[in-house]
N, C-alpha and C. Protein backbone atom coordinates (compact mmCIF):
# COMPACT_ATOMS: atom_id res chain seq x y z
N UNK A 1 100.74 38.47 8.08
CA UNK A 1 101.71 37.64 7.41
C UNK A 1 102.01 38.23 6.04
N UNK A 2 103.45 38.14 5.51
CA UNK A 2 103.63 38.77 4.35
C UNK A 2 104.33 37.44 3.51
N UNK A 3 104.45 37.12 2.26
CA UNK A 3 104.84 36.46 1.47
C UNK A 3 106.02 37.07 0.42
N UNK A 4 107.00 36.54 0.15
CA UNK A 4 108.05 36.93 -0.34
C UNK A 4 108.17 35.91 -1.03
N UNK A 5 108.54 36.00 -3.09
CA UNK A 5 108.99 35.02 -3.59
C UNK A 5 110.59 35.28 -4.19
N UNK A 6 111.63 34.43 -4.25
CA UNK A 6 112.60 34.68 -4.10
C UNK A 6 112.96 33.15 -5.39
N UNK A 7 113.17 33.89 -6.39
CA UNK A 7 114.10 33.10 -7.47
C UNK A 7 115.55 32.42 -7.24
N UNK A 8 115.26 30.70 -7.35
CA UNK A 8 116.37 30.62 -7.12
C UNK A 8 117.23 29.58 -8.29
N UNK A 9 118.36 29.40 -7.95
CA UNK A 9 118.57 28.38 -8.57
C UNK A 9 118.92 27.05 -8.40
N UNK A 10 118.92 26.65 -7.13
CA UNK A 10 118.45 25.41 -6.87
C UNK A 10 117.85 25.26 -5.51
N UNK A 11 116.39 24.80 -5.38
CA UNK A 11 115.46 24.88 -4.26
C UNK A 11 115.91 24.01 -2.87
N UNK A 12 116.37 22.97 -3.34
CA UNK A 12 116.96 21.96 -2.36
C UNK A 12 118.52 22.87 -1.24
N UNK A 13 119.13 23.30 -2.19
CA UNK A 13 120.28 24.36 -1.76
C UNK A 13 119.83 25.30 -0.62
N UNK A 14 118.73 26.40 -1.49
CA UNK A 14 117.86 27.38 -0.83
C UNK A 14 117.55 26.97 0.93
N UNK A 15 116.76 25.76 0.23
CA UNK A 15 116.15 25.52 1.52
C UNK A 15 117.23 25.13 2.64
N UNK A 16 117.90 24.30 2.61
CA UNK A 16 119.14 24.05 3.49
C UNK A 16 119.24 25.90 4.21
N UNK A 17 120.45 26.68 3.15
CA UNK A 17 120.41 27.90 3.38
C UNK A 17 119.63 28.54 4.30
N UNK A 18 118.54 28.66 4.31
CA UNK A 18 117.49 29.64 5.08
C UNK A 18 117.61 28.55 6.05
N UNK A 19 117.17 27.52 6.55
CA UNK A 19 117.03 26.25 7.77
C UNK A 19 118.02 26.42 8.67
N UNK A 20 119.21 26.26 8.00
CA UNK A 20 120.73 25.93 9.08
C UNK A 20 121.26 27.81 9.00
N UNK A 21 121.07 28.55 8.45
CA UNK A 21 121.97 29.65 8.87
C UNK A 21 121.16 30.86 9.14
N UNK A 22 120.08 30.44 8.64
CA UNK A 22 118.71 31.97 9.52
C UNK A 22 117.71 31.73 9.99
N UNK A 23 117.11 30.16 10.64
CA UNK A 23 116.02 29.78 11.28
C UNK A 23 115.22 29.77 11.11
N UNK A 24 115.00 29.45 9.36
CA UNK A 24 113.29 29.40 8.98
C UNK A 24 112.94 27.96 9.38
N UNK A 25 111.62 27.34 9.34
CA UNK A 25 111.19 26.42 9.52
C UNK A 25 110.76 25.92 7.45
N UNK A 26 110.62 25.53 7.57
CA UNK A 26 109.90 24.62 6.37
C UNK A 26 108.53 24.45 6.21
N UNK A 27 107.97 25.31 5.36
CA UNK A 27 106.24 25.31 5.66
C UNK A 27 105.57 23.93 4.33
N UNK A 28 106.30 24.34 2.91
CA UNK A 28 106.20 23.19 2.14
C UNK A 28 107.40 22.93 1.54
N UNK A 29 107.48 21.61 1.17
CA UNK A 29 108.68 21.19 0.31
C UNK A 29 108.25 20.03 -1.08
N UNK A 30 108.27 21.37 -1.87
CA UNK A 30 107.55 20.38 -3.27
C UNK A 30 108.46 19.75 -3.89
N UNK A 31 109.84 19.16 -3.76
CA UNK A 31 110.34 18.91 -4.40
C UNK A 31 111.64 19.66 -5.26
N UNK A 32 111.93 19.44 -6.75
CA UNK A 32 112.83 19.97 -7.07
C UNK A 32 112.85 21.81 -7.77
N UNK A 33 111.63 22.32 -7.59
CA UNK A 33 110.97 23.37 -8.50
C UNK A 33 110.64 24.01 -7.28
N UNK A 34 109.79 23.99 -6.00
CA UNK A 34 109.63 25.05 -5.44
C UNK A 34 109.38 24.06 -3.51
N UNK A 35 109.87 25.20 -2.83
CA UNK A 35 109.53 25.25 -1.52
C UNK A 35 109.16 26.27 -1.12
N UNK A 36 108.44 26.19 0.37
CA UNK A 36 108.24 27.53 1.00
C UNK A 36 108.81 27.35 2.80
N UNK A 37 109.05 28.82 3.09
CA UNK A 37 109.99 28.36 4.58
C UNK A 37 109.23 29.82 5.68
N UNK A 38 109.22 29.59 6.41
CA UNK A 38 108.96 30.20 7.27
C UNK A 38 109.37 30.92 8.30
N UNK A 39 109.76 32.42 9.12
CA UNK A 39 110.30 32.86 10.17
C UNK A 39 109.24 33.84 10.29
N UNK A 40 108.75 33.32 11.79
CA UNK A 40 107.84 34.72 12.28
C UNK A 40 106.58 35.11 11.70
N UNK A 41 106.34 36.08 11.04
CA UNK A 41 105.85 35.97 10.44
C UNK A 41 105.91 36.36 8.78
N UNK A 42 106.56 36.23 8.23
CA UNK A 42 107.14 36.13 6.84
C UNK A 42 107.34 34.63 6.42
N UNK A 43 106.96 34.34 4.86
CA UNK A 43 106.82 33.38 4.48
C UNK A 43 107.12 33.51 3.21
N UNK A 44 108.42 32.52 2.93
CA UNK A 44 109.54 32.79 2.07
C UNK A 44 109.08 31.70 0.89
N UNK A 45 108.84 32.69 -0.09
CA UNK A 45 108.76 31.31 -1.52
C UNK A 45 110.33 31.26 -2.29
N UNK A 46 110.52 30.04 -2.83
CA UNK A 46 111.56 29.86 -3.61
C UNK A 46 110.97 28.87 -4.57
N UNK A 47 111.59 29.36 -5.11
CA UNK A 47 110.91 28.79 -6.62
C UNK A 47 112.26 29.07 -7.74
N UNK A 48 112.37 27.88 -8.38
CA UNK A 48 113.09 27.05 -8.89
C UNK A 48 112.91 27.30 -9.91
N UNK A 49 114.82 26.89 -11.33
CA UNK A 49 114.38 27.74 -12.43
C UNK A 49 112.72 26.71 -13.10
N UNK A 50 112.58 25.62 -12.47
CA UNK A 50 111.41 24.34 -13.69
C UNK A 50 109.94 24.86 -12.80
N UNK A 51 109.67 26.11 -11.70
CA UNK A 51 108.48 26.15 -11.34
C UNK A 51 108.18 27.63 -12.41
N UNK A 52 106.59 27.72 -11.92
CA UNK A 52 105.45 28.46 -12.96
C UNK A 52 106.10 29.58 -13.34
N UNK A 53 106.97 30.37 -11.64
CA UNK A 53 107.45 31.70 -11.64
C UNK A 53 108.47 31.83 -12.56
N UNK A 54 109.49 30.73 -12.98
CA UNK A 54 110.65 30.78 -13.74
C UNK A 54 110.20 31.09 -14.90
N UNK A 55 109.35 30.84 -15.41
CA UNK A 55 109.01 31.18 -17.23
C UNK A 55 108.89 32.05 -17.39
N UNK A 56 109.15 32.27 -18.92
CA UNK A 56 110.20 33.44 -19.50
C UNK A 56 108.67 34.10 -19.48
N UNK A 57 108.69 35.85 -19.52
CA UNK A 57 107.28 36.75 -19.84
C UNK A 57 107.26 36.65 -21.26
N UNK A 58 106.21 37.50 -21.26
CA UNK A 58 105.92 37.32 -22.92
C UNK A 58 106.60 38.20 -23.83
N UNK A 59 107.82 39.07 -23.38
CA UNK A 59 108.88 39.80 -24.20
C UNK A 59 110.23 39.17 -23.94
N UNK A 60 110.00 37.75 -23.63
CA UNK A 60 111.09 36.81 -23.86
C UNK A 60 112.40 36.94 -22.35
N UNK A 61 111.69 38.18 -21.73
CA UNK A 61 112.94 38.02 -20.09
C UNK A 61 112.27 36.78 -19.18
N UNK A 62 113.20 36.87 -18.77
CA UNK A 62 113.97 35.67 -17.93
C UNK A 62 113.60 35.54 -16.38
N UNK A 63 112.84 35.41 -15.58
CA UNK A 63 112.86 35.62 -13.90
C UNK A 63 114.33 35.04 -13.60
N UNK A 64 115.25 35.99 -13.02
CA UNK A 64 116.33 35.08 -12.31
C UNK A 64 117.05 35.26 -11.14
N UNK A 65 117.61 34.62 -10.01
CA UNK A 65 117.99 35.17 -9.01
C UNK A 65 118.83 36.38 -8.78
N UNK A 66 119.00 36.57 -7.87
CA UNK A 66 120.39 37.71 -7.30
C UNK A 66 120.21 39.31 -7.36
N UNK A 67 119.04 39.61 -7.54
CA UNK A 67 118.61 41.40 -7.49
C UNK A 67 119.08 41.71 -6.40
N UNK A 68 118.87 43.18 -6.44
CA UNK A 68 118.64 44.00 -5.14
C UNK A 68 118.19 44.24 -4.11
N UNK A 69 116.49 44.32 -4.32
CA UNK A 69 115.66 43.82 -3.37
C UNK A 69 116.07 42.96 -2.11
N UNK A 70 115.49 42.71 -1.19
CA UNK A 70 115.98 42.25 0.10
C UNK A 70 114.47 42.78 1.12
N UNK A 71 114.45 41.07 1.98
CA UNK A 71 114.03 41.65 3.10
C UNK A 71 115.04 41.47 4.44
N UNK A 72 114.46 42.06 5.21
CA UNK A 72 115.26 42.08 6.61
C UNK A 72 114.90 41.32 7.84
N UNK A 73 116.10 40.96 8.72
CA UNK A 73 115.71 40.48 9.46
C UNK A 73 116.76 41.04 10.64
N UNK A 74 115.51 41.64 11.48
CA UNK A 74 116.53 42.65 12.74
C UNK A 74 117.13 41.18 14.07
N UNK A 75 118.01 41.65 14.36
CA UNK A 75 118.77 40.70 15.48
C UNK A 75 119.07 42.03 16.51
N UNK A 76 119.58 40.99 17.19
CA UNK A 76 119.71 41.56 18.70
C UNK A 76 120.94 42.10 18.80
N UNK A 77 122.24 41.07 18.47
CA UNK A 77 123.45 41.20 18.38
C UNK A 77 124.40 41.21 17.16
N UNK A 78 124.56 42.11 16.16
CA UNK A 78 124.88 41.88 14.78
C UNK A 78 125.98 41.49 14.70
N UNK A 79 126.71 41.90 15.57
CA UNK A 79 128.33 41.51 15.21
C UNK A 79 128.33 39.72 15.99
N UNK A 80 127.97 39.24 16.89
CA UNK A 80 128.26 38.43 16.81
C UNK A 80 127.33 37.03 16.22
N UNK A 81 126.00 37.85 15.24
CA UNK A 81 125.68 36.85 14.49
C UNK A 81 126.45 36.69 13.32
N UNK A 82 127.09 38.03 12.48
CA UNK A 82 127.62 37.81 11.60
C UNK A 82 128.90 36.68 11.45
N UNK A 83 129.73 36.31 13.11
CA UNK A 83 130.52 35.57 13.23
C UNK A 83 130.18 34.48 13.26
N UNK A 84 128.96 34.24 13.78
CA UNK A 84 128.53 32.83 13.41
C UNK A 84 128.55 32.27 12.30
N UNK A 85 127.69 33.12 11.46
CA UNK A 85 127.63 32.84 10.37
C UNK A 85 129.13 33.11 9.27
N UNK A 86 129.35 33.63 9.22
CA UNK A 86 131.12 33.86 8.24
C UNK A 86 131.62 32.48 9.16
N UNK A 87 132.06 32.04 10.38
CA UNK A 87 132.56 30.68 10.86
C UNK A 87 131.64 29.40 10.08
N UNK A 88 130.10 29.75 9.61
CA UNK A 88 129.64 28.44 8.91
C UNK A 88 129.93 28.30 7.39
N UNK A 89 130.76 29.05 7.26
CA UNK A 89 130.83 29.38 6.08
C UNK A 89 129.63 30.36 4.95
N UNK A 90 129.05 31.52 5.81
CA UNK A 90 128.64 32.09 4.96
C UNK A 90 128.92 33.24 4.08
N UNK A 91 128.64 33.48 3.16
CA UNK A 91 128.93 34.52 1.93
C UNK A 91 127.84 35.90 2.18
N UNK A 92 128.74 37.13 2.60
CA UNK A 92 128.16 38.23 2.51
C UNK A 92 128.54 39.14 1.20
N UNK A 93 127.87 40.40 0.94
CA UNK A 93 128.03 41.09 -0.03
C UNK A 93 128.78 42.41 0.32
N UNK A 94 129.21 42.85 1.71
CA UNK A 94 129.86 43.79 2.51
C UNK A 94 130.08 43.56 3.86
N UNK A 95 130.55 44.53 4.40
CA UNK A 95 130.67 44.30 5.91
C UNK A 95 129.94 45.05 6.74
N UNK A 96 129.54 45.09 7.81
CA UNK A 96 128.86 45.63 8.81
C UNK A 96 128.74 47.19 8.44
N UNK A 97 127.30 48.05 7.84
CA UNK A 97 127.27 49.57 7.75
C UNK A 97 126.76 50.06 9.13
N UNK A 98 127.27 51.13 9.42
CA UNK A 98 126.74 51.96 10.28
C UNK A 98 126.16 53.09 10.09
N UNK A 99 124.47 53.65 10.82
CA UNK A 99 123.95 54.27 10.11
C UNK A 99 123.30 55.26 11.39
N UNK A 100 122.76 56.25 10.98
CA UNK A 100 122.05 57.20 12.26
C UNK A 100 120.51 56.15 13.01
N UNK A 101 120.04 55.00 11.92
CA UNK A 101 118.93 54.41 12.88
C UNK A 101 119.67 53.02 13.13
N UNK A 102 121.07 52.60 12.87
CA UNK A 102 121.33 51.30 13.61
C UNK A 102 122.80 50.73 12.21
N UNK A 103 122.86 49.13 12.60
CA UNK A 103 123.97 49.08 11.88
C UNK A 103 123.00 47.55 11.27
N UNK A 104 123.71 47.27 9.36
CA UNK A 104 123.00 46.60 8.49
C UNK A 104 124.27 45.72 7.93
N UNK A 105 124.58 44.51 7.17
CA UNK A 105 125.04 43.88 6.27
C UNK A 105 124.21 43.17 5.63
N UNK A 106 124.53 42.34 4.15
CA UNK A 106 123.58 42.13 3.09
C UNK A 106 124.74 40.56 3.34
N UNK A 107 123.35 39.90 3.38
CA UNK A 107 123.99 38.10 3.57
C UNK A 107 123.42 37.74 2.30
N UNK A 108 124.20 36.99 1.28
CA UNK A 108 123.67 36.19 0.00
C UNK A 108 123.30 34.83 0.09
N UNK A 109 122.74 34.24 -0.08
CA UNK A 109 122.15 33.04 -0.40
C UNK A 109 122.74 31.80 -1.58
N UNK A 110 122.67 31.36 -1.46
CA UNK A 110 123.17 29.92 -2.68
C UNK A 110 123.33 30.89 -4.03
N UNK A 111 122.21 31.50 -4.24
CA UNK A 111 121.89 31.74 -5.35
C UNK A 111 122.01 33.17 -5.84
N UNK A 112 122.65 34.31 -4.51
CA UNK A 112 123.05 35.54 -4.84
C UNK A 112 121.72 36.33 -4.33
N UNK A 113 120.25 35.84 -3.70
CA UNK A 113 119.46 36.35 -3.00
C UNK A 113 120.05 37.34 -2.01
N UNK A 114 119.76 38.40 -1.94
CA UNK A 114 120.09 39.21 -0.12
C UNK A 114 119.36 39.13 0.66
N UNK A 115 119.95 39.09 1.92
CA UNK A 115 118.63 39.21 2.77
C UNK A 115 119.32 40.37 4.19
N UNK A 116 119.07 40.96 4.53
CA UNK A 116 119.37 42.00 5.32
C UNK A 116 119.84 41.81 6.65
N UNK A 117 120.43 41.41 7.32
CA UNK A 117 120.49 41.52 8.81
C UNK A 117 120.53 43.15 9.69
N UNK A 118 120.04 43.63 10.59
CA UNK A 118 119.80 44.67 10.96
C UNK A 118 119.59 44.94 12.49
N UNK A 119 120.37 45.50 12.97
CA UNK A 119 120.40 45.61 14.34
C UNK A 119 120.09 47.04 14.66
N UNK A 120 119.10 47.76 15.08
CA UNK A 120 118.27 48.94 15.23
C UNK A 120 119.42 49.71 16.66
N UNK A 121 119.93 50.87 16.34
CA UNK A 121 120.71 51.77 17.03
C UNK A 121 120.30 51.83 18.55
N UNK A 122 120.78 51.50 19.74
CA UNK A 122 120.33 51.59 20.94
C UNK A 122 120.20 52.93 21.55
C-alpha cells in the first residue's frame, strides 16, 4: 500500500471528486480539514488549507494545491473513459498523448491536483 497526500482546497469538494468521477471509496472523513479515500491499493490523503499539513514551514512557504506531481491510474479504455468523464463535467489539463509505451492525459481535481489516466500500448 502506498499513501499519497494531496493539498487541497476544499476537502468536502475533493472528496466528492475522487468518489463520483475515479472510484475511490472513502477510508476516513474528518470533517472540514482532512479526509482520506481509497482505490486499490493507494490511499489518497487530502488535507485541507485548516489541517497540520497546511501550515506555513518555518521560512514562511505555504503548502498549496495544483503542482506537477501526479499519480496514475492505468484504465483499460482511455478514450472512452475520458468521455465519460468530460460528459460529467470534468476538467482536464490536455488531451489524450501518445507515446512509444501507451497513451496518457492529466485530469485536475477541484483544486488543480493531477492525476494521470494511462492506458499501457497494446
Amino acid at each position: 500500500m502506498s499513501s499519497v497526500r494531496y493539498m487541497v482546497d476544499d476537502v468536502k469538494e475533493a472528496l466528492d471528486f475522487y468518489r463520483e468521477y475515479l472510484g475511490f471509496t472513502v477510508e476516513w472523513d474528518m470533517g472540514p480539514n482532512f479526509a482520506s479515500v481509497r482505490l486499490d491499493d493507494l490511499s489518497l490523503w487530502l488535507a485541507g488549507p485548516g489541517s497540520s499539513a497546511g501550515r506555513p514551514m518555518p521560512d514562511g512557504a505555504k503548502p498549496e494545491a495544483g503542482g506537477w506531481n501526479r499519480f496514475v491510474i492505468e484504465v483499460d479504455d482511455i478514450e472512452a473513459r475520458v468521455q465519460r468523464l468530460k460528459d460529467a463535467g470534468a476538467s482536464f489539463r490536455n488531451e489524450i498523448v501518445r507515446g512509444p509505451g501507451g497513451a496518457q492525459i492529466l485530469i485536475q481535481d477541484p483544486s488543480g491536483n493531477v492525476v494521470e489516466l494511462f492506458q499501457r500500448a497494446s
